[in-house]
PDB file of N, CA and C in Angstrom:
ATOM      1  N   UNK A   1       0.821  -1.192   0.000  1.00  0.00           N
ATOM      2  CA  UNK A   1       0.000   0.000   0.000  1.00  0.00           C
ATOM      3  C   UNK A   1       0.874   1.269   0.000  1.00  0.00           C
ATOM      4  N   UNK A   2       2.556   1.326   0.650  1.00  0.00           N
ATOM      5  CA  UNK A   2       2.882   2.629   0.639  1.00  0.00           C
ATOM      6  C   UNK A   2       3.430   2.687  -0.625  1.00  0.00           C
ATOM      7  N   UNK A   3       3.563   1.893  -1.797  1.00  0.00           N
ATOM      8  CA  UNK A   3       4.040   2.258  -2.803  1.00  0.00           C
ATOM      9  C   UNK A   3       3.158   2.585  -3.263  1.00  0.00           C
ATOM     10  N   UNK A   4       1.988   2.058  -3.629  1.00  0.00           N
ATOM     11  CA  UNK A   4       1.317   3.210  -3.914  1.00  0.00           C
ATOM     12  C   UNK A   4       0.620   4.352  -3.812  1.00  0.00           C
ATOM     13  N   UNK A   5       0.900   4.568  -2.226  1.00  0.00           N
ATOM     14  CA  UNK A   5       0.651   5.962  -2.347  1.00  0.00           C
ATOM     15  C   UNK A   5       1.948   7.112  -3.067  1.00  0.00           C
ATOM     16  N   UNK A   6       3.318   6.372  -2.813  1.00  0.00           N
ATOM     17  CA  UNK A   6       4.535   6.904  -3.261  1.00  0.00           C
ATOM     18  C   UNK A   6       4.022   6.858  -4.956  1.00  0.00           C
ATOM     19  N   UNK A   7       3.623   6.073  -5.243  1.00  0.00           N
ATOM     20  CA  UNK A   7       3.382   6.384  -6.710  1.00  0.00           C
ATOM     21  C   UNK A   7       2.083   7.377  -7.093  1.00  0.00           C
ATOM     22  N   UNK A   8       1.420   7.411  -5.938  1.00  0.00           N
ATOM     23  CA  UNK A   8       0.146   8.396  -6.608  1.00  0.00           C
ATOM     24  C   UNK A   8       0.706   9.657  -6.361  1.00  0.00           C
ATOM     25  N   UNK A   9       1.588  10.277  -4.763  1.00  0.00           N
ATOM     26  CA  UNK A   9       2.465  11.338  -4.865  1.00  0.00           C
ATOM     27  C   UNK A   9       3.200  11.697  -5.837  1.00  0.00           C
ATOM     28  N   UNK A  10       3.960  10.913  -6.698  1.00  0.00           N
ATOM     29  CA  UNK A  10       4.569  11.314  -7.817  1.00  0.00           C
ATOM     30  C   UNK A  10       3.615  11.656  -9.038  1.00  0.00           C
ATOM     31  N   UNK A  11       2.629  11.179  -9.181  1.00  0.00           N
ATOM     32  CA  UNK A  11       1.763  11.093 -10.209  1.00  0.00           C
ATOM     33  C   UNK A  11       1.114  12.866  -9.986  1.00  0.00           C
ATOM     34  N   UNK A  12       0.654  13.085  -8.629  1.00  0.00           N
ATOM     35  CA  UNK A  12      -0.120  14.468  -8.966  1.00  0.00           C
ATOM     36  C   UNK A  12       1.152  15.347  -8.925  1.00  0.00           C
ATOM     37  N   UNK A  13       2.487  15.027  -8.318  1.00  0.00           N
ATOM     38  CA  UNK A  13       3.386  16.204  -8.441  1.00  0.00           C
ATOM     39  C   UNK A  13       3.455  16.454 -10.306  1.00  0.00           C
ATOM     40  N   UNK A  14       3.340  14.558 -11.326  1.00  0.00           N
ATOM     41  CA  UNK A  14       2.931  15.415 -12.528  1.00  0.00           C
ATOM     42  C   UNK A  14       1.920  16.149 -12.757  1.00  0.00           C
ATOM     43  N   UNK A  15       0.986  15.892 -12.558  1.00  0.00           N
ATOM     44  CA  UNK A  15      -0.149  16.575 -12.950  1.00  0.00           C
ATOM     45  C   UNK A  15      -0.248  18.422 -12.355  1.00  0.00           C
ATOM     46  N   UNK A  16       0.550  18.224 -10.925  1.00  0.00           N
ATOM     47  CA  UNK A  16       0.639  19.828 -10.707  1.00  0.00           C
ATOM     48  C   UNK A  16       1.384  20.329 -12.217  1.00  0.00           C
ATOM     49  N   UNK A  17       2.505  19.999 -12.247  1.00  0.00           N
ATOM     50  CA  UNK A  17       3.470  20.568 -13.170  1.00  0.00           C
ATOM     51  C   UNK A  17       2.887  20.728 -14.564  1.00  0.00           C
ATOM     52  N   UNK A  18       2.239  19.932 -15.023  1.00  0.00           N
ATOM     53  CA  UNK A  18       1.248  19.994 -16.114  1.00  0.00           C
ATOM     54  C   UNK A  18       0.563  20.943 -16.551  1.00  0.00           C
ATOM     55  N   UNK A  19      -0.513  21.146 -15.125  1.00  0.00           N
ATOM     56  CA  UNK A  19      -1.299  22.048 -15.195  1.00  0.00           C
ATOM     57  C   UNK A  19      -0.412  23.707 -15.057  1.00  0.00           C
ATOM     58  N   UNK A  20       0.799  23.918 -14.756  1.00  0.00           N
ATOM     59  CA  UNK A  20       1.390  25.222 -14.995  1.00  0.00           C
ATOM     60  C   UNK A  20       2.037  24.974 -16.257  1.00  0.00           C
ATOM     61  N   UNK A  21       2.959  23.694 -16.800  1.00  0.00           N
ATOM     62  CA  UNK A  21       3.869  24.552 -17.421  1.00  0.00           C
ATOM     63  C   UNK A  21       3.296  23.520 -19.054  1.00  0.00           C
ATOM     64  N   UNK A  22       1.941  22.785 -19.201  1.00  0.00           N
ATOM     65  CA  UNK A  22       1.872  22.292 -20.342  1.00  0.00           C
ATOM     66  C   UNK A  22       0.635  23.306 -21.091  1.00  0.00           C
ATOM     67  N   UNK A  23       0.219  22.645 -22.683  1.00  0.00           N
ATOM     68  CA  UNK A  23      -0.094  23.525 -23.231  1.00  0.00           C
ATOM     69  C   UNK A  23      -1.867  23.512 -23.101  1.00  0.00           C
ATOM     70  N   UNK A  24      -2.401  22.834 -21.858  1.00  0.00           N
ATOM     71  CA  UNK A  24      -4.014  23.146 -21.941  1.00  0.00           C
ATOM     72  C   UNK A  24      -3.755  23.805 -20.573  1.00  0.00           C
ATOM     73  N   UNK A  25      -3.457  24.705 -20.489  1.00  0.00           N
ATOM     74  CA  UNK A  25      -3.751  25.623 -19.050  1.00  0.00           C
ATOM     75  C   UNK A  25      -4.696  25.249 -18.483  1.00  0.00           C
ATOM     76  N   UNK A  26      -4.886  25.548 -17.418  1.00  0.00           N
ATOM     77  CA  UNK A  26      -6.210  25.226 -16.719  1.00  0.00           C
ATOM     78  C   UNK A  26      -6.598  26.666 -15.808  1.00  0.00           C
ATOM     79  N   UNK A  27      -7.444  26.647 -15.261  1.00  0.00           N
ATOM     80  CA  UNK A  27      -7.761  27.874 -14.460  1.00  0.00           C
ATOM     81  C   UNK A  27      -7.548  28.041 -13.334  1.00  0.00           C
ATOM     82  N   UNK A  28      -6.752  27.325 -12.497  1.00  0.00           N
ATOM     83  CA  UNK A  28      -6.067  27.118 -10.951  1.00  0.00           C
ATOM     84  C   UNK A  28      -5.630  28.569 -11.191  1.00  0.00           C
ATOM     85  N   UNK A  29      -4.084  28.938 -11.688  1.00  0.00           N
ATOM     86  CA  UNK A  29      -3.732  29.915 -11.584  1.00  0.00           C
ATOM     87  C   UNK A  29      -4.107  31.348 -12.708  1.00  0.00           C
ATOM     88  N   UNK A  30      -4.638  30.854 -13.371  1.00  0.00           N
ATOM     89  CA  UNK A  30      -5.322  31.948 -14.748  1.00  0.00           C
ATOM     90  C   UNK A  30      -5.896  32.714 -14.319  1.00  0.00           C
ATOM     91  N   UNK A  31      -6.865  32.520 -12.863  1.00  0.00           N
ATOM     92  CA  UNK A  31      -7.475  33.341 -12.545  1.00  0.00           C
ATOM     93  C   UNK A  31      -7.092  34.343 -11.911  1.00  0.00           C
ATOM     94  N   UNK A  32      -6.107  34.372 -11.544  1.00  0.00           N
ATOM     95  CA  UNK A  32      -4.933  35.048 -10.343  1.00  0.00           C
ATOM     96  C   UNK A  32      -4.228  36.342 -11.567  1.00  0.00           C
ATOM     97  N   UNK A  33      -5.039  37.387 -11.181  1.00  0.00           N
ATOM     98  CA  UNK A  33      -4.968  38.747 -12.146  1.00  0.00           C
ATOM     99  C   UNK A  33      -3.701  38.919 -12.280  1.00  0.00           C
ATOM    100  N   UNK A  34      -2.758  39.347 -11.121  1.00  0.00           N
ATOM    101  CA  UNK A  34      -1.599  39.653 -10.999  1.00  0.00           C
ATOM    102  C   UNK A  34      -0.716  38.861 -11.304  1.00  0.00           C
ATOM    103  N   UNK A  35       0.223  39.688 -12.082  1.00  0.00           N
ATOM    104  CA  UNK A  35       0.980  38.819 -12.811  1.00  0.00           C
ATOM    105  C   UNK A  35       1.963  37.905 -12.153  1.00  0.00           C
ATOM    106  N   UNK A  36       2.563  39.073 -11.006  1.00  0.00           N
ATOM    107  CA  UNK A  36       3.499  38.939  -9.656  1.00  0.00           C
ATOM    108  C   UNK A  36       2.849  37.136  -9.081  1.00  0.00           C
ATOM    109  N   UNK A  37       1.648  38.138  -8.274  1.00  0.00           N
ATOM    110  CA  UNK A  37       1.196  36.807  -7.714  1.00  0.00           C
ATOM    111  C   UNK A  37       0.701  35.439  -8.288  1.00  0.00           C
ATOM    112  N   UNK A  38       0.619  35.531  -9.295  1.00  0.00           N
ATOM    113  CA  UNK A  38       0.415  34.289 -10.000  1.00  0.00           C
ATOM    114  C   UNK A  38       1.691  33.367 -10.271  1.00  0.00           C
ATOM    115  N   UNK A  39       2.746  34.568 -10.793  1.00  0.00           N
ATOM    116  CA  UNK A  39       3.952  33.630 -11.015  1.00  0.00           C
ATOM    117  C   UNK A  39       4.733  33.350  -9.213  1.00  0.00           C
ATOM    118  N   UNK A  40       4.334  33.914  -8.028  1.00  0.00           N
ATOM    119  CA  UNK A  40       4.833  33.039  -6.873  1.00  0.00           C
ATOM    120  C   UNK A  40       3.731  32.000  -6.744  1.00  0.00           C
ATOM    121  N   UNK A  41       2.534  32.759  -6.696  1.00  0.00           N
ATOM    122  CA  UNK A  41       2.172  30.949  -6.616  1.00  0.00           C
ATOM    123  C   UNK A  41       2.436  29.959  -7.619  1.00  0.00           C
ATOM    124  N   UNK A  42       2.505  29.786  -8.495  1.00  0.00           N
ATOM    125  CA  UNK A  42       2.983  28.889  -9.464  1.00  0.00           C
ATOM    126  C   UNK A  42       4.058  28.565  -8.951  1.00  0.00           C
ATOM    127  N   UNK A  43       5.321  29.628  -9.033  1.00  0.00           N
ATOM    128  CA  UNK A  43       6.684  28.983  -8.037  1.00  0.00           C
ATOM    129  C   UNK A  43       6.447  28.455  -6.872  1.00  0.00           C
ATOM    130  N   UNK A  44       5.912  28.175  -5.912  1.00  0.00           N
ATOM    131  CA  UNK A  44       5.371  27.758  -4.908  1.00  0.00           C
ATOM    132  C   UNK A  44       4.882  26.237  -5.637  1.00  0.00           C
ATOM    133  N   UNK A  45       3.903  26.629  -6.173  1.00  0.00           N
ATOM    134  CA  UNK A  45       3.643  24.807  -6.895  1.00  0.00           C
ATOM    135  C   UNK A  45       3.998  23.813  -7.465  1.00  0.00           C
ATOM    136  N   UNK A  46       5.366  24.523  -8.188  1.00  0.00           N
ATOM    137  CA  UNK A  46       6.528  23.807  -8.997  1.00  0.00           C
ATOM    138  C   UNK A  46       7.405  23.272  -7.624  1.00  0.00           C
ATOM    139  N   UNK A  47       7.554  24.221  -6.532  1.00  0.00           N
ATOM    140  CA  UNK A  47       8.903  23.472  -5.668  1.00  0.00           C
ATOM    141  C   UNK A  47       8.137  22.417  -4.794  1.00  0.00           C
ATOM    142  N   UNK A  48       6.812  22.564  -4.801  1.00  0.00           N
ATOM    143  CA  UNK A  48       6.034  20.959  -4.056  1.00  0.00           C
ATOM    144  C   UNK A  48       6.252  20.186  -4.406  1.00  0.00           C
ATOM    145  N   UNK A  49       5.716  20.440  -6.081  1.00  0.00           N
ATOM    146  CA  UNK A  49       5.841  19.546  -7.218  1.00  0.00           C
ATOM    147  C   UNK A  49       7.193  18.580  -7.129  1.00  0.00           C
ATOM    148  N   UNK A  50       7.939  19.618  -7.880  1.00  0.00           N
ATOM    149  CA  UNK A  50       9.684  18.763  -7.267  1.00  0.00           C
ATOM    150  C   UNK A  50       9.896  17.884  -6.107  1.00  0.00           C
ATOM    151  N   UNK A  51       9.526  18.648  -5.024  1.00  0.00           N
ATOM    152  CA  UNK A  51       9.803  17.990  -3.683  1.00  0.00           C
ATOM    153  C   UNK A  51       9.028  16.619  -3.779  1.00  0.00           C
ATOM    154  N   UNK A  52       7.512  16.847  -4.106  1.00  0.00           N
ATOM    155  CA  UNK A  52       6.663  15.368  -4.295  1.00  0.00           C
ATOM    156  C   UNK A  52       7.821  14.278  -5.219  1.00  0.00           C
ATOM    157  N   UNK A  53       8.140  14.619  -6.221  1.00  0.00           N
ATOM    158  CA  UNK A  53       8.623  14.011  -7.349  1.00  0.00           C
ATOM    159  C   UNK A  53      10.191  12.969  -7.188  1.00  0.00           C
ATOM    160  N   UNK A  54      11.606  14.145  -6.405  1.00  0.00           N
ATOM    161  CA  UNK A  54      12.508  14.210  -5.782  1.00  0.00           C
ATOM    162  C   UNK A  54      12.457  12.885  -4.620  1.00  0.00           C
ATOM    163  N   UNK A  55      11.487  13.735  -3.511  1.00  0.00           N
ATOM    164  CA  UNK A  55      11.936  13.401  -2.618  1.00  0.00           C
ATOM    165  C   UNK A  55      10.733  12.806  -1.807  1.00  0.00           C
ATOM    166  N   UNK A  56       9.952  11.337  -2.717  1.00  0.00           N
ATOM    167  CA  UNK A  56       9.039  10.379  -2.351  1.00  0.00           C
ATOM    168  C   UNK A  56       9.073  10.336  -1.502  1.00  0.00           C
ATOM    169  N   UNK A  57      10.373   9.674  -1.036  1.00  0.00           N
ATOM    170  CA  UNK A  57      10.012   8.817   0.554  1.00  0.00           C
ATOM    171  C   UNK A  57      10.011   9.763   1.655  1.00  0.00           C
ATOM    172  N   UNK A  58       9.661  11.060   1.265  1.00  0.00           N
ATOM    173  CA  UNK A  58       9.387  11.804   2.650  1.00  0.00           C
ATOM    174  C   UNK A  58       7.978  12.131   3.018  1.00  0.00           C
ATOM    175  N   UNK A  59       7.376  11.553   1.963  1.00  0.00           N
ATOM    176  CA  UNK A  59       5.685  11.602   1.475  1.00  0.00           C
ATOM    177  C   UNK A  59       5.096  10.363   2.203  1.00  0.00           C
ATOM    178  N   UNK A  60       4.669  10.150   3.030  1.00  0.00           N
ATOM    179  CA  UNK A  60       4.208   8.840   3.743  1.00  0.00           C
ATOM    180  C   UNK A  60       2.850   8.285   3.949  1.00  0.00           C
ATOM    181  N   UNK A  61       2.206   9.623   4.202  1.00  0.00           N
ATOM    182  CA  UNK A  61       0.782  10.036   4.760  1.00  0.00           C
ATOM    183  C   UNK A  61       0.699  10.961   4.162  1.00  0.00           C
ATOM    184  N   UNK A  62      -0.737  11.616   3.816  1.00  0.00           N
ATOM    185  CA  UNK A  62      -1.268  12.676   3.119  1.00  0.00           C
ATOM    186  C   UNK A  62      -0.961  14.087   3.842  1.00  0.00           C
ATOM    187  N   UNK A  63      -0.885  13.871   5.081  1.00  0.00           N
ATOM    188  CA  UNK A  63      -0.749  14.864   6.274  1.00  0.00           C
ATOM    189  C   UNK A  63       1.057  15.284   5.898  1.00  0.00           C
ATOM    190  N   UNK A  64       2.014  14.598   5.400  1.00  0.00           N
ATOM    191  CA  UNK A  64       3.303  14.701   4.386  1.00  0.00           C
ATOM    192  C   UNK A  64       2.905  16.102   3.770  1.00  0.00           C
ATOM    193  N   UNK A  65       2.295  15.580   2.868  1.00  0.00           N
ATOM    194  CA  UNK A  65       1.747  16.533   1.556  1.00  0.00           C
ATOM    195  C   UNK A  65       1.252  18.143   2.062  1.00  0.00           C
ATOM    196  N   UNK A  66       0.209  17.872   2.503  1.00  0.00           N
ATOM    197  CA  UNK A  66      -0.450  19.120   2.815  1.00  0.00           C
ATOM    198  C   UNK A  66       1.176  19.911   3.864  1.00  0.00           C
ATOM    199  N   UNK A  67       1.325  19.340   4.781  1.00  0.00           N
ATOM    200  CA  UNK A  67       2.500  20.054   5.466  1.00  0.00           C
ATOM    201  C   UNK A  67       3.331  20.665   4.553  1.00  0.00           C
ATOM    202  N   UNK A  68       3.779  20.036   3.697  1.00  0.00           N
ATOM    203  CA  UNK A  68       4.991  20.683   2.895  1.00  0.00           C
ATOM    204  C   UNK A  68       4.014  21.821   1.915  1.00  0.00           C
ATOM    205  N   UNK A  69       3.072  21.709   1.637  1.00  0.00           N
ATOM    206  CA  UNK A  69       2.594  22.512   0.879  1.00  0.00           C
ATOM    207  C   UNK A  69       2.230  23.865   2.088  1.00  0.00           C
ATOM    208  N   UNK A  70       2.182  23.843   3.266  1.00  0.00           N
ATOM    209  CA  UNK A  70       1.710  24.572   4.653  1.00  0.00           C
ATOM    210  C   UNK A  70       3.073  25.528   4.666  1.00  0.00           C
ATOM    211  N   UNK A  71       3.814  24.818   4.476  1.00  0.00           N
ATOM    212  CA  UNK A  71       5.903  25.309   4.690  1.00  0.00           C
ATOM    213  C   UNK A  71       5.830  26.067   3.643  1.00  0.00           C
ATOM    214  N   UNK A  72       5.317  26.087   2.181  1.00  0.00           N
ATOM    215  CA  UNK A  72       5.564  26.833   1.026  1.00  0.00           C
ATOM    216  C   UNK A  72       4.871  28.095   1.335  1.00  0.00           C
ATOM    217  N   UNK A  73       3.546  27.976   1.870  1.00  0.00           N
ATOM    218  CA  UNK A  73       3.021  29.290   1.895  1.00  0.00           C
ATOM    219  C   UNK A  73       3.356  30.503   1.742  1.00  0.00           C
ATOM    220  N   UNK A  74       4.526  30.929   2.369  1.00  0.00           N
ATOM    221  CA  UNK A  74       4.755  32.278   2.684  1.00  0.00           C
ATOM    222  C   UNK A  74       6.333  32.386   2.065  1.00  0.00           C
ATOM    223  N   UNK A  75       6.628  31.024   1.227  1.00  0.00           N
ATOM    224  CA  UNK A  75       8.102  31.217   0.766  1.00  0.00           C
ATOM    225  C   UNK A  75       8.007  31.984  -0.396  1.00  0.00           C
ATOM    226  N   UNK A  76       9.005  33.165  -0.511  1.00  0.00           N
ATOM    227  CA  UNK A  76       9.450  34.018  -1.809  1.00  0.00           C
ATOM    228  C   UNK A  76      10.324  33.777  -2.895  1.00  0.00           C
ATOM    229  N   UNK A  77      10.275  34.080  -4.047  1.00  0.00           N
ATOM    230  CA  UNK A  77      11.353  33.757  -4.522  1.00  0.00           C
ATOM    231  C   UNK A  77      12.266  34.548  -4.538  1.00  0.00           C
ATOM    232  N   UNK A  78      13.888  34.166  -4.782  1.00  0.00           N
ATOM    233  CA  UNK A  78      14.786  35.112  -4.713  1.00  0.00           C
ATOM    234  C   UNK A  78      14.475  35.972  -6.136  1.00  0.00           C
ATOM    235  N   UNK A  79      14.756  37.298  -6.252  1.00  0.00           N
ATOM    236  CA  UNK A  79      14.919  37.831  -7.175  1.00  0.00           C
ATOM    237  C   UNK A  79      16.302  38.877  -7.430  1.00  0.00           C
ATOM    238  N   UNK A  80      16.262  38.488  -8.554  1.00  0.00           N
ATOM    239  CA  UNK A  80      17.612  38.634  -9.144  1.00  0.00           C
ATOM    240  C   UNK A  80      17.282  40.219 -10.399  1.00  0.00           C
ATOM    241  N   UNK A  81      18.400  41.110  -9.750  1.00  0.00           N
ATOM    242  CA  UNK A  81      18.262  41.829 -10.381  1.00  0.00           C
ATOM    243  C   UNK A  81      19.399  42.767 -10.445  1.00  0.00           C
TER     244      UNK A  81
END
């Protein structure tokens, strides 16, 4: 049973990534006016994504998931300028 939850974790970290960076957009982040805030949350959803993808076996329980997505909340990206 924990492989497959390790395999369904990897599976929606594709489907997050999908839904930002393939070519049927979806409306999760489309709706998000600002350009700013759309592209941190998106960055925010890509480094879950990764982390889901990366780093399975830290994904155990669903309560995994949501936490790490709880930790992203308020993370920024560096900007370079």
């Amino acid at each position: 049973m924990q492989r497959l939850f390790a395999d369904t974790v990897g599976f929606a970290a594709a489907k997050i990534i999908r839904r930002i960076f393939g070519l049927a957009h979806n409306i999760d982040f489309e709706l998000i006016e600002d350009a700013g805030k759309r592209a941190v949350s998106e960055a925010r959803a890509v480094r879950l994504a990764r982390a889901m993808m990366v780093e399975t076996e830290a994904f155990s329980v669903i309560a995994d998931v949501t936490g790490a997505a709880r930790k992203l909340r308020d993370w920024q990206p560096e900007l370079s300028g």
